[in-house]
C-alpha atoms as a PDB file:
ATOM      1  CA  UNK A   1     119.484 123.413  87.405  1.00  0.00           C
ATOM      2  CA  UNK A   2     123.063 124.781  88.090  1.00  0.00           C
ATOM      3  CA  UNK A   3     125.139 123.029  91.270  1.00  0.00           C
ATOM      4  CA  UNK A   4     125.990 125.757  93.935  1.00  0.00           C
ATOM      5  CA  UNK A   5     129.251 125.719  94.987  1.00  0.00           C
ATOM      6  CA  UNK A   6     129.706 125.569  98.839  1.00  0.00           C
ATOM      7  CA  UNK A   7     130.745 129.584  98.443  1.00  0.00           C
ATOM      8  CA  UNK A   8     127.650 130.384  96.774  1.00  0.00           C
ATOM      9  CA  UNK A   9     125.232 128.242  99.530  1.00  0.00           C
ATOM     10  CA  UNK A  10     127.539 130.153 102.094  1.00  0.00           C
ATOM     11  CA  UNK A  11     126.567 133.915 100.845  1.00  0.00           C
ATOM     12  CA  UNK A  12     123.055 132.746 100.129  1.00  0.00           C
ATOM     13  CA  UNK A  13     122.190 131.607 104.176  1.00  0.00           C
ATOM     14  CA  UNK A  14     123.926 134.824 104.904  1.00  0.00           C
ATOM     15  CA  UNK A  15     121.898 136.595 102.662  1.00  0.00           C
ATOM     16  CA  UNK A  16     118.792 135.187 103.910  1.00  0.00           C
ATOM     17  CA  UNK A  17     119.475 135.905 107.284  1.00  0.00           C
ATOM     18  CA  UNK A  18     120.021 139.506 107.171  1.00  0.00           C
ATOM     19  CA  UNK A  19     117.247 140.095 104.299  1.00  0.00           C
ATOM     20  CA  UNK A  20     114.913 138.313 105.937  1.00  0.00           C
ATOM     21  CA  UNK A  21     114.817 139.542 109.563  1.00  0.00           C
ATOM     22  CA  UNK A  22     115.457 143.126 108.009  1.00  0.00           C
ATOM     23  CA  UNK A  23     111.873 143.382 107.139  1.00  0.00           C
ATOM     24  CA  UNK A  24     110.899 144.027 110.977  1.00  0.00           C
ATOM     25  CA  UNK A  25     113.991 146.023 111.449  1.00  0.00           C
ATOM     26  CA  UNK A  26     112.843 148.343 108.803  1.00  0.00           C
ATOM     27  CA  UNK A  27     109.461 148.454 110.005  1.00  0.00           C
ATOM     28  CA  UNK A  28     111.043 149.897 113.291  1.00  0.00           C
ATOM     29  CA  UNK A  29     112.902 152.354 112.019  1.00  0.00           C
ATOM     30  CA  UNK A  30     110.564 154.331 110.056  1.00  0.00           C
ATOM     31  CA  UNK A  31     108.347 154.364 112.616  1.00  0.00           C
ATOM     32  CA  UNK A  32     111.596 156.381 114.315  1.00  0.00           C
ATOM     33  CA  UNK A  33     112.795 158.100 111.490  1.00  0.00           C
ATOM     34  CA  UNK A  34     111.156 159.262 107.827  1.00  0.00           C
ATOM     35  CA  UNK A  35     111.419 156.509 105.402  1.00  0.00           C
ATOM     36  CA  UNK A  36     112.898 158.522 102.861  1.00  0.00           C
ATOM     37  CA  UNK A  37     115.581 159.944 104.711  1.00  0.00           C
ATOM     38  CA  UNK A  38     116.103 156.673 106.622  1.00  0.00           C
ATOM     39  CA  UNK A  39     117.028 154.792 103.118  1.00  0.00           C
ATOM     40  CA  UNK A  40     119.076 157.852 102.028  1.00  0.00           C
ATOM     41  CA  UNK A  41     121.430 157.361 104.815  1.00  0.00           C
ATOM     42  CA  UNK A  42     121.659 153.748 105.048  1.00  0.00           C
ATOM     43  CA  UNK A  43     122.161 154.041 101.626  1.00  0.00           C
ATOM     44  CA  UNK A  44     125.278 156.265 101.624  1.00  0.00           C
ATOM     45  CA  UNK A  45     126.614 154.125 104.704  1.00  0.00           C
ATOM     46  CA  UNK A  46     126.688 150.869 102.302  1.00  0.00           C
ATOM     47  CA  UNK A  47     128.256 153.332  99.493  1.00  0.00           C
ATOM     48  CA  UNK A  48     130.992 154.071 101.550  1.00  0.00           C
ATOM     49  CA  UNK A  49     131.549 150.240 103.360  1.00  0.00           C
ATOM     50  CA  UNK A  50     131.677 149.396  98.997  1.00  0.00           C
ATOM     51  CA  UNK A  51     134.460 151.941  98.797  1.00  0.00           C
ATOM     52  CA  UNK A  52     136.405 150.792 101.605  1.00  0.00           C
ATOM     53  CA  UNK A  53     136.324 147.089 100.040  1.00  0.00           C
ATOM     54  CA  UNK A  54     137.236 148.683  96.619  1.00  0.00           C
ATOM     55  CA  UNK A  55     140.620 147.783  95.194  1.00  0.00           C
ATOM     56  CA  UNK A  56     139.951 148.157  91.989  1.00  0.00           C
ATOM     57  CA  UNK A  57     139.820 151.107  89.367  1.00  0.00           C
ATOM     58  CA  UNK A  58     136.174 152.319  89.165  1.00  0.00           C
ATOM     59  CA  UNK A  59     135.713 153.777  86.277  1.00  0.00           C
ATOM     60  CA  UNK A  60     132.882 152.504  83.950  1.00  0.00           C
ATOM     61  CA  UNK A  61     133.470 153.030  79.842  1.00  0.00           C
ATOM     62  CA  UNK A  62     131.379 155.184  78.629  1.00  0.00           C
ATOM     63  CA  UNK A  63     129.437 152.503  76.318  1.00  0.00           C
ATOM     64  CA  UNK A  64     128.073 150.665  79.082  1.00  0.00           C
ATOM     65  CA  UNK A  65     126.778 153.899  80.883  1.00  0.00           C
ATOM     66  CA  UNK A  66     123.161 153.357  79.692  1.00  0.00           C
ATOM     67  CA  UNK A  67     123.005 149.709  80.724  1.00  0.00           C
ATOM     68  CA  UNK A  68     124.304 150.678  84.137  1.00  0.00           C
ATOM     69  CA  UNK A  69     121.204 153.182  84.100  1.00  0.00           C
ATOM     70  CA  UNK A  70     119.272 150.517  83.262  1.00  0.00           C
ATOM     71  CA  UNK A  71     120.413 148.193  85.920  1.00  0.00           C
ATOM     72  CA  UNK A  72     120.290 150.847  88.642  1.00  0.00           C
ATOM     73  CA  UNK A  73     117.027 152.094  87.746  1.00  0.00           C
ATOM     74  CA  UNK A  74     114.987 148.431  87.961  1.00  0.00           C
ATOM     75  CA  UNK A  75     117.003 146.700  90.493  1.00  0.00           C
ATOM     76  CA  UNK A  76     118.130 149.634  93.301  1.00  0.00           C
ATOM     77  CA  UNK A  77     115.840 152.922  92.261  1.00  0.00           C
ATOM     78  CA  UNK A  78     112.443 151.793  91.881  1.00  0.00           C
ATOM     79  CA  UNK A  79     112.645 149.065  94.492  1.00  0.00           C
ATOM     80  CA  UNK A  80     114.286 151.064  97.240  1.00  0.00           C
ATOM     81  CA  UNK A  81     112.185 154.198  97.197  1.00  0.00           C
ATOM     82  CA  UNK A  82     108.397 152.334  96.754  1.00  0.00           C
ATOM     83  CA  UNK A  83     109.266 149.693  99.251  1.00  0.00           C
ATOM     84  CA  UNK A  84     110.336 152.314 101.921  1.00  0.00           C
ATOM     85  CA  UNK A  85     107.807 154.648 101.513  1.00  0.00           C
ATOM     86  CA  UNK A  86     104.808 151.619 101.770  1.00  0.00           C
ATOM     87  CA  UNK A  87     106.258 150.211 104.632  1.00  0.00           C
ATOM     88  CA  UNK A  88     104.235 152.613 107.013  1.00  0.00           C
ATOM     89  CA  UNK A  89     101.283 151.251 105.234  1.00  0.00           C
ATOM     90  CA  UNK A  90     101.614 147.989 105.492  1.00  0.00           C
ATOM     91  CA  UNK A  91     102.942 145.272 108.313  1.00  0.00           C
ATOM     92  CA  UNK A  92     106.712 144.299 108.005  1.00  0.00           C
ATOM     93  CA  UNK A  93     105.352 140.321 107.417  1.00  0.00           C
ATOM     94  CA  UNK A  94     102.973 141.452 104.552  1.00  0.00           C
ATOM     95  CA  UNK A  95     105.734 143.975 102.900  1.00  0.00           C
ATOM     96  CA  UNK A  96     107.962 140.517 103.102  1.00  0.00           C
ATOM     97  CA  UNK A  97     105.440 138.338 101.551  1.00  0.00           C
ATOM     98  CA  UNK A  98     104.561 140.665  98.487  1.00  0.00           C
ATOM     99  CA  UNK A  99     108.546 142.406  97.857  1.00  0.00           C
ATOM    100  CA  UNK A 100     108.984 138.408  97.421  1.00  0.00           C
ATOM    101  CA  UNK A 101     106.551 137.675  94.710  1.00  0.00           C
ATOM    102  CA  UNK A 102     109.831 138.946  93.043  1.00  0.00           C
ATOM    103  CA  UNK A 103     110.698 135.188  92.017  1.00  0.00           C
ATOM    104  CA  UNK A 104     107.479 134.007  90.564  1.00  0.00           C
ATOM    105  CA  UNK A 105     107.666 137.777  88.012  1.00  0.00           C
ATOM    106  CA  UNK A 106     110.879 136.470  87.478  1.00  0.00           C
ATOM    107  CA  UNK A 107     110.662 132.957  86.506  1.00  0.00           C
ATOM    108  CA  UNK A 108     107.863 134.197  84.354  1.00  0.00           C
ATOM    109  CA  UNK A 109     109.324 136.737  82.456  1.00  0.00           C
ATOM    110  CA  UNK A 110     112.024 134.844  81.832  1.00  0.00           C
ATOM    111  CA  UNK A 111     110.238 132.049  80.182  1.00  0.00           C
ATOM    112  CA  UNK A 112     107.584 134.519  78.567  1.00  0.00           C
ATOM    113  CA  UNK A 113     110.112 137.235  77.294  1.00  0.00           C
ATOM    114  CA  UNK A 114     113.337 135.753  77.026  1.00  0.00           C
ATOM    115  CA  UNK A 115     112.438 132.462  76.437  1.00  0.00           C
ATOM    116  CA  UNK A 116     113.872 130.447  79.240  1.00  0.00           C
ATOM    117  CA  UNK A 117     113.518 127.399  79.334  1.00  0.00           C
ATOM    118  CA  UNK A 118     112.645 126.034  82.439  1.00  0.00           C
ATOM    119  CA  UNK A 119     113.092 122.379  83.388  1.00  0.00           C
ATOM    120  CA  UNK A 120     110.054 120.520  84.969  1.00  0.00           C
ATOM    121  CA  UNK A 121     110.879 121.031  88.720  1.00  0.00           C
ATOM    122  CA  UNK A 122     111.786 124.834  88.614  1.00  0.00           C
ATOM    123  CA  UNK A 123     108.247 125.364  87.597  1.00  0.00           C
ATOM    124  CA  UNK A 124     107.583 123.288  90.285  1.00  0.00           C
ATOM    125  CA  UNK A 125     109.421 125.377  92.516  1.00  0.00           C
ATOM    126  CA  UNK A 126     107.320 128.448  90.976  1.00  0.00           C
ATOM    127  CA  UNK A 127     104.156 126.790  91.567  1.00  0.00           C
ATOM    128  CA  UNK A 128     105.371 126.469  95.278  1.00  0.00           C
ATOM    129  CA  UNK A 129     106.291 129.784  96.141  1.00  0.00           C
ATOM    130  CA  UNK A 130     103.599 131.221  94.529  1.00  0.00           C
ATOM    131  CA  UNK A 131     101.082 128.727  96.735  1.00  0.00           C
ATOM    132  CA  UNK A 132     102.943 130.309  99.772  1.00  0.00           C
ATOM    133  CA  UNK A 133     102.805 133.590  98.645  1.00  0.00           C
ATOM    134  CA  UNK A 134      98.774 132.832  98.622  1.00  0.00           C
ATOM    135  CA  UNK A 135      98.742 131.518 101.556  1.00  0.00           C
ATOM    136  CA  UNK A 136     100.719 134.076 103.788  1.00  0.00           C
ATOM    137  CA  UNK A 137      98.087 136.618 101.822  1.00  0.00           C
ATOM    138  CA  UNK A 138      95.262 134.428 103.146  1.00  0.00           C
ATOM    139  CA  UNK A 139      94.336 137.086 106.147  1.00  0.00           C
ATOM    140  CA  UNK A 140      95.638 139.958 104.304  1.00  0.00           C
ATOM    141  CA  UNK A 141      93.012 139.971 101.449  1.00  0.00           C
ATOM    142  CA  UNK A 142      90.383 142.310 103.265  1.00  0.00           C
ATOM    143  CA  UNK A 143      93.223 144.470 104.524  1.00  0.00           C
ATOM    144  CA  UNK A 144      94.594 145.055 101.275  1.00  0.00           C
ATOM    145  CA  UNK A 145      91.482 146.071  99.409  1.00  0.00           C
ATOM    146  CA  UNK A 146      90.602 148.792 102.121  1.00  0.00           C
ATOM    147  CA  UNK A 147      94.494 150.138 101.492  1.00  0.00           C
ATOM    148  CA  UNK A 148      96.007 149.228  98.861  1.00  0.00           C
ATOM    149  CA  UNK A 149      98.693 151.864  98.408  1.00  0.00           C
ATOM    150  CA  UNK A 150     101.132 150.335 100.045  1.00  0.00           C
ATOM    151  CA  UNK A 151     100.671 146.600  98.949  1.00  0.00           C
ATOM    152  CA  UNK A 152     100.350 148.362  94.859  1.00  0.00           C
ATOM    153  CA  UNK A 153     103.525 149.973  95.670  1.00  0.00           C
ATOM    154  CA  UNK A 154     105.653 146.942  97.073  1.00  0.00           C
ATOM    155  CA  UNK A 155     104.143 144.407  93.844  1.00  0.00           C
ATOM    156  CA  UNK A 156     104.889 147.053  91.577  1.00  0.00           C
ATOM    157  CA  UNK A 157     108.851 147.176  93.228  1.00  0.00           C
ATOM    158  CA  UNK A 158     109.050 143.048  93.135  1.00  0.00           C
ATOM    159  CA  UNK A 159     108.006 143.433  89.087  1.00  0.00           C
ATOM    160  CA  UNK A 160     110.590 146.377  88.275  1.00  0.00           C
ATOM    161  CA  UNK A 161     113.000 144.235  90.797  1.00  0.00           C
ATOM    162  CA  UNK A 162     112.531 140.495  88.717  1.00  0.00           C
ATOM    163  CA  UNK A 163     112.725 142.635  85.308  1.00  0.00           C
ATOM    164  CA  UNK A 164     116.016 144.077  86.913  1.00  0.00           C
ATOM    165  CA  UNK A 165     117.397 140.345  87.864  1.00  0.00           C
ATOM    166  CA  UNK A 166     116.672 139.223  84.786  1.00  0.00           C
ATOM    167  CA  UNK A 167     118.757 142.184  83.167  1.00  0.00           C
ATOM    168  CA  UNK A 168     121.734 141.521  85.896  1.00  0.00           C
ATOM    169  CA  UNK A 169     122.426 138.157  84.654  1.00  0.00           C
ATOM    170  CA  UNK A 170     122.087 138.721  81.269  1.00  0.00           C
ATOM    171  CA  UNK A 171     123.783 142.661  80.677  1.00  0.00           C
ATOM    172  CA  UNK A 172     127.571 142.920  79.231  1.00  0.00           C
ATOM    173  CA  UNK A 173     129.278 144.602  81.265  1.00  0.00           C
ATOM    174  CA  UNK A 174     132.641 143.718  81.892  1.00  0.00           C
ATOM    175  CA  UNK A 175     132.929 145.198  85.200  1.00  0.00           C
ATOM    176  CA  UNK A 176     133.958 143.909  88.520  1.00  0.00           C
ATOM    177  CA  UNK A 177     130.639 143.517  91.015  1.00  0.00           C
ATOM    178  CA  UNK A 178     132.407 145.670  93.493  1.00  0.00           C
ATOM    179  CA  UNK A 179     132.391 148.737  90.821  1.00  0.00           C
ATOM    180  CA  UNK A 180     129.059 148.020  89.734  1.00  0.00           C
ATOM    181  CA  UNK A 181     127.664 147.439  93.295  1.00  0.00           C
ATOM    182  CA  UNK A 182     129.546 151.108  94.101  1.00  0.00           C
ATOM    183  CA  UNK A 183     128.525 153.262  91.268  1.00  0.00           C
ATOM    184  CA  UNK A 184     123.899 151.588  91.231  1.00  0.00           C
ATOM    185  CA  UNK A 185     124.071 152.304  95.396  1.00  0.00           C
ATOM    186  CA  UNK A 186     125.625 156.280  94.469  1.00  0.00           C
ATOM    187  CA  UNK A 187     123.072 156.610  92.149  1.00  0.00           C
ATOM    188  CA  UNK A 188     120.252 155.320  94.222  1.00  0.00           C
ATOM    189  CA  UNK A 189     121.647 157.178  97.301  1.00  0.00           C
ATOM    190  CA  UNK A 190     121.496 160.559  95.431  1.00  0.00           C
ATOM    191  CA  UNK A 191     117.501 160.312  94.422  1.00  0.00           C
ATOM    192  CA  UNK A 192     116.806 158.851  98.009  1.00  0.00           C
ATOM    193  CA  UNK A 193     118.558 162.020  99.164  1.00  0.00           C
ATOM    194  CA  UNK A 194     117.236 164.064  96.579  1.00  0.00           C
ATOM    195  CA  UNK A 195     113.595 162.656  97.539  1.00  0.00           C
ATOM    196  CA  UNK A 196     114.259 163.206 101.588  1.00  0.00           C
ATOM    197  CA  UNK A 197     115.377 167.056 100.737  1.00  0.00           C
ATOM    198  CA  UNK A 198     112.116 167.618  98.748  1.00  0.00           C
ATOM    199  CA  UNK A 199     109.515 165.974 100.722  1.00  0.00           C
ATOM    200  CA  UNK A 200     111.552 165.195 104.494  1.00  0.00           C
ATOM    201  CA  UNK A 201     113.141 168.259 105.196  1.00  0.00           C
ATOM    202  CA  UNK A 202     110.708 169.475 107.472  1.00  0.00           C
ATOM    203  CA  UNK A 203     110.330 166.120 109.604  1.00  0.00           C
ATOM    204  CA  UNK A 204     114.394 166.035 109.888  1.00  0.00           C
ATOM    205  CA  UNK A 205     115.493 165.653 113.590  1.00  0.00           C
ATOM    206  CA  UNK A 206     118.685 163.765 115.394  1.00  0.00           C
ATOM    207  CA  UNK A 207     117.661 159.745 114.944  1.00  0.00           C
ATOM    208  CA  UNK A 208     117.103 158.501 118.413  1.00  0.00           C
ATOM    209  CA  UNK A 209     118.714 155.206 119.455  1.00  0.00           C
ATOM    210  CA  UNK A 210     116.776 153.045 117.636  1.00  0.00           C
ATOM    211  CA  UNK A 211     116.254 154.833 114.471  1.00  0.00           C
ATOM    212  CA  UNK A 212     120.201 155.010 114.658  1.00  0.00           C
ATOM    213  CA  UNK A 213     120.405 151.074 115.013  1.00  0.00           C
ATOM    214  CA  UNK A 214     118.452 150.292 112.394  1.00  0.00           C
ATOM    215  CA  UNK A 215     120.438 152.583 110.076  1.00  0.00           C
ATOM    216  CA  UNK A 216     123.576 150.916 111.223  1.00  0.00           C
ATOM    217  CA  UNK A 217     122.297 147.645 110.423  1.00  0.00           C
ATOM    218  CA  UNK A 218     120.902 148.762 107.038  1.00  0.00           C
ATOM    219  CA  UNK A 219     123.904 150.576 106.065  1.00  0.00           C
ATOM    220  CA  UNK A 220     126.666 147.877 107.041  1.00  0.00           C
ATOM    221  CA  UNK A 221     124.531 144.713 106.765  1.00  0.00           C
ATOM    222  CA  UNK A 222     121.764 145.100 104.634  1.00  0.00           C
ATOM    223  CA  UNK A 223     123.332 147.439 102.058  1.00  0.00           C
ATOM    224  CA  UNK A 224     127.339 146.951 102.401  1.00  0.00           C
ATOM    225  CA  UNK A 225     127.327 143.614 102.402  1.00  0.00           C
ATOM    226  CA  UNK A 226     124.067 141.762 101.391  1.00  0.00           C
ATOM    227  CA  UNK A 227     123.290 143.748  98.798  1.00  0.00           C
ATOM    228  CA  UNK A 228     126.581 142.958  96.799  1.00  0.00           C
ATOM    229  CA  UNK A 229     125.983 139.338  97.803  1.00  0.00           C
ATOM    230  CA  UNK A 230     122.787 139.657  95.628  1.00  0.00           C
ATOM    231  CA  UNK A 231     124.476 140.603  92.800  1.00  0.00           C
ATOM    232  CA  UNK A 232     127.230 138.562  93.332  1.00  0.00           C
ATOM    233  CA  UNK A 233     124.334 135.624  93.027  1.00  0.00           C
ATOM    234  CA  UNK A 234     122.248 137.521  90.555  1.00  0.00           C
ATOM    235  CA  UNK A 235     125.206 138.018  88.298  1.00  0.00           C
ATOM    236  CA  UNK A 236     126.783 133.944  88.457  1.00  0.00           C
ATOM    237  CA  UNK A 237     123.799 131.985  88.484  1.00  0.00           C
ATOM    238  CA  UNK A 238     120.655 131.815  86.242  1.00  0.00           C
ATOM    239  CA  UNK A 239     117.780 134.131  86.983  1.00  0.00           C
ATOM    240  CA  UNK A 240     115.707 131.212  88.405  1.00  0.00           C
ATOM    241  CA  UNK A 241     118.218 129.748  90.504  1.00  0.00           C
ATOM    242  CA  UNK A 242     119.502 133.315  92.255  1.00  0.00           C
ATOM    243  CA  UNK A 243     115.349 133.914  92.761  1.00  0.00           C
ATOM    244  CA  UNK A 244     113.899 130.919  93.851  1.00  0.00           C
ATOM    245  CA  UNK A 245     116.950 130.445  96.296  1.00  0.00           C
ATOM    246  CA  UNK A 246     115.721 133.097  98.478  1.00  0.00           C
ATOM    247  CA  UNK A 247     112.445 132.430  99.176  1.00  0.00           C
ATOM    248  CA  UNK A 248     112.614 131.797 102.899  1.00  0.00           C
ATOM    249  CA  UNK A 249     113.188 135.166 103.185  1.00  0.00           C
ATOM    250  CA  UNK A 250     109.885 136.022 103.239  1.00  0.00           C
ATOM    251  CA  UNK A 251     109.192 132.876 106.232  1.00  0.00           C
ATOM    252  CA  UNK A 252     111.836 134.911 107.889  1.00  0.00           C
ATOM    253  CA  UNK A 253     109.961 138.170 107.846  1.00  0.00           C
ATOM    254  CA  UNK A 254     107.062 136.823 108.240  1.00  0.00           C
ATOM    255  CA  UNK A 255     108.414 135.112 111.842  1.00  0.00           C
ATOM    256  CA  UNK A 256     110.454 137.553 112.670  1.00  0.00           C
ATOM    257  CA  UNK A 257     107.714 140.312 112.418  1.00  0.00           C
ATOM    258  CA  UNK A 258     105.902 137.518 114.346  1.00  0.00           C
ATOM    259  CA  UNK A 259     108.222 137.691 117.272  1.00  0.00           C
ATOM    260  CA  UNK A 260     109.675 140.728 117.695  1.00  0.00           C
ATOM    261  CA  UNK A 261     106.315 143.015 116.658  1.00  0.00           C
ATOM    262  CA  UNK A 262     103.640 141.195 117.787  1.00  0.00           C
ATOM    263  CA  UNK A 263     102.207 140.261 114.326  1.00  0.00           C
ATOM    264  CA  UNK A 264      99.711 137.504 114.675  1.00  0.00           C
ATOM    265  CA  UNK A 265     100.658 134.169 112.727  1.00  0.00           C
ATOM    266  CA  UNK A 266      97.925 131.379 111.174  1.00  0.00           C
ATOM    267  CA  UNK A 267      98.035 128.190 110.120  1.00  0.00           C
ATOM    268  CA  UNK A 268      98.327 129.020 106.359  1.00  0.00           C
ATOM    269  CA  UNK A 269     101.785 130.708 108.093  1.00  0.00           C
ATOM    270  CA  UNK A 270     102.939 127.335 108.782  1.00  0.00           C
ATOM    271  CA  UNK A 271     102.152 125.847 105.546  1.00  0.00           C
ATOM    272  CA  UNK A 272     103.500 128.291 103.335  1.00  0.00           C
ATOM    273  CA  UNK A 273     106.969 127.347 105.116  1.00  0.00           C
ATOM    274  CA  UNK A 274     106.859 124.224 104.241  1.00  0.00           C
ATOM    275  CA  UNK A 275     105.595 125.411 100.371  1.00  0.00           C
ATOM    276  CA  UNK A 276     108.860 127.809 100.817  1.00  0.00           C
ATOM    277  CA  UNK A 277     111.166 125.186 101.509  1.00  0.00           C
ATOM    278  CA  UNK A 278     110.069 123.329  98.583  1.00  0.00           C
ATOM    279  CA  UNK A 279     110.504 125.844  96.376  1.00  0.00           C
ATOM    280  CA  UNK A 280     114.395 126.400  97.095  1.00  0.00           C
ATOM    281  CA  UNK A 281     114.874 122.594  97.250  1.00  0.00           C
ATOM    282  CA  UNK A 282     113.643 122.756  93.641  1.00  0.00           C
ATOM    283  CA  UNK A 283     117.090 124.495  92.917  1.00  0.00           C
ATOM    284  CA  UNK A 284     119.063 123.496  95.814  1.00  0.00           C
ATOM    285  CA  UNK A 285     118.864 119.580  95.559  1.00  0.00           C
ATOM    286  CA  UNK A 286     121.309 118.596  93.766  1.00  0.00           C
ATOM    287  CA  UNK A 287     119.841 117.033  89.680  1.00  0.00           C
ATOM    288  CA  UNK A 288     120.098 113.545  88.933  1.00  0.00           C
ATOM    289  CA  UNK A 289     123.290 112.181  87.071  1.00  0.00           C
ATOM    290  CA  UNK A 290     122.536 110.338  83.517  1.00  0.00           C
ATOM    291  CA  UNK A 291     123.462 107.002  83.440  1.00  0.00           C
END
């Protein structure tokens, strides 16, 4: 397991703090605002928040257009629009719990299709985050069999999203994140828009003060910055490391949802944190030196 430097830990609890009580925030604001159109304009907030930090050229050689297709398509595209669109179907602590089964498709594929190899305690870490994942699900199972739309949707985002990850960290692209970050959240912001036009139009109206908070927060925090913290992370450390790392974001939804909407908590709740914790100390404690 890689060391984090103190820089990396630094962006990471940011990361998780903003990602992780977003999930309630998000759930508020498309219950103010369509989802679609609600993306689309946080979306072209954090596009222009990336320009303003740009200092660098951003043009993109025309050889490495398809991989930055590729990388737009499974880590901003797919994950943005399904997870959006299912969170009117689902609560914000559930949408949490299954957008992060993300890590365990991750740590999987890796090992499966690209042959990671995975020392004893990340699989460790695996095991425990996918225990928690079970056990935030415990109450959920009934729910999710009469409507599954929504739950389908989000599982099938955290696959495309750990197949995306595992692309990041690997794709050769030598392109500063900023440029990168810019040019997948353009792209993603013109099918969100394109999507709002086509099936939003009609539902269009001024965003009332909290739709228009929760955009602001999506737009400058979740978008601007965390989002090019992720691939900041997803881009210098292994696959396993960047994904594992953030599973308390999920506790964090979970709570938060807990708090601020009202969502009941359980006892499996409590354990799964603990289950969470382990799993990120399985690539946060620092290894063992030989000798």
């Amino acid at each position: 397991m890689p060391a984090f430097t103190p820089r990396q830990l630094t962006l990471l609890v940011l990361l998780t703090l903003i990602w992780g009580v977003n999930w309630p925030v998000m759930k508020l604001g498309v219950m103010h605002f369509p989802p679609l159109s609600f993306r689309a304009l946080s979306m072209w907030i954090g596009v222009a928040v990336v320009l303003r930090l740009q200092n660098q050229p951003l043009g993109i050689a025309r050889a490495h257009w398809g991989t930055l297709a590729r990388l737009t398509l499974f880590n901003m595209v797919i994950w943005h629009c399904l997870v959006i669109v299912a969170m009117p179907m689902v609560s914000s602590g559930r949408a949490a719990i299954l957008g992060y089964t993300m890590p365990i498709f991750s740590a999987v594929l890796g090992s499966l299709v690209w042959r990671d190899r995975l020392v004893g305690r990340a699989w460790c870490g695996v095991g425990a985050a996918f225990l928690g994942v079970l056990l935030l699900l415990w109450h959920e199972f009934g729910a999710l069999g009469s409507r599954p739309t929504g739950a389908l949707m989000i599982l099938f985002a955290a696959f495309c999203w750990a197949i995306g990850t595992q692309m990041m960290r690997r794709a050769a692209m030598p392109v500063p994140v900023l440029t990168m970050a810019f040019w997948m959240m353009l792209v993603t912001a013109l099918v969100l828009s394109l999507g709002a036009f086509t099936l939003e139009r009609a539902q269009w109206q001024r965003p009332d003060d909290v739709a228009l908070g929760t955009i602001l927060f999506n737009g400058l925090l979740v978008v601007g910055f965390a989002q090019v913290v992720w691939f900041v992370l997803a881009r210098s450390l292994p696959p396993v490391a960047s994904t594992l790392s953030v599973m308390f974001i999920p506790v964090l939804g979970v709570f938060s949802g807990a708090w601020w909407l009202g969502e009941v908590l359980h006892w499996q709740d409590w354990t799964a944190v603990g289950l969470m914790v382990l799993a990120i100390a399985s690539v946060l404690w620092p290894a063992r030196k030989a000798g």
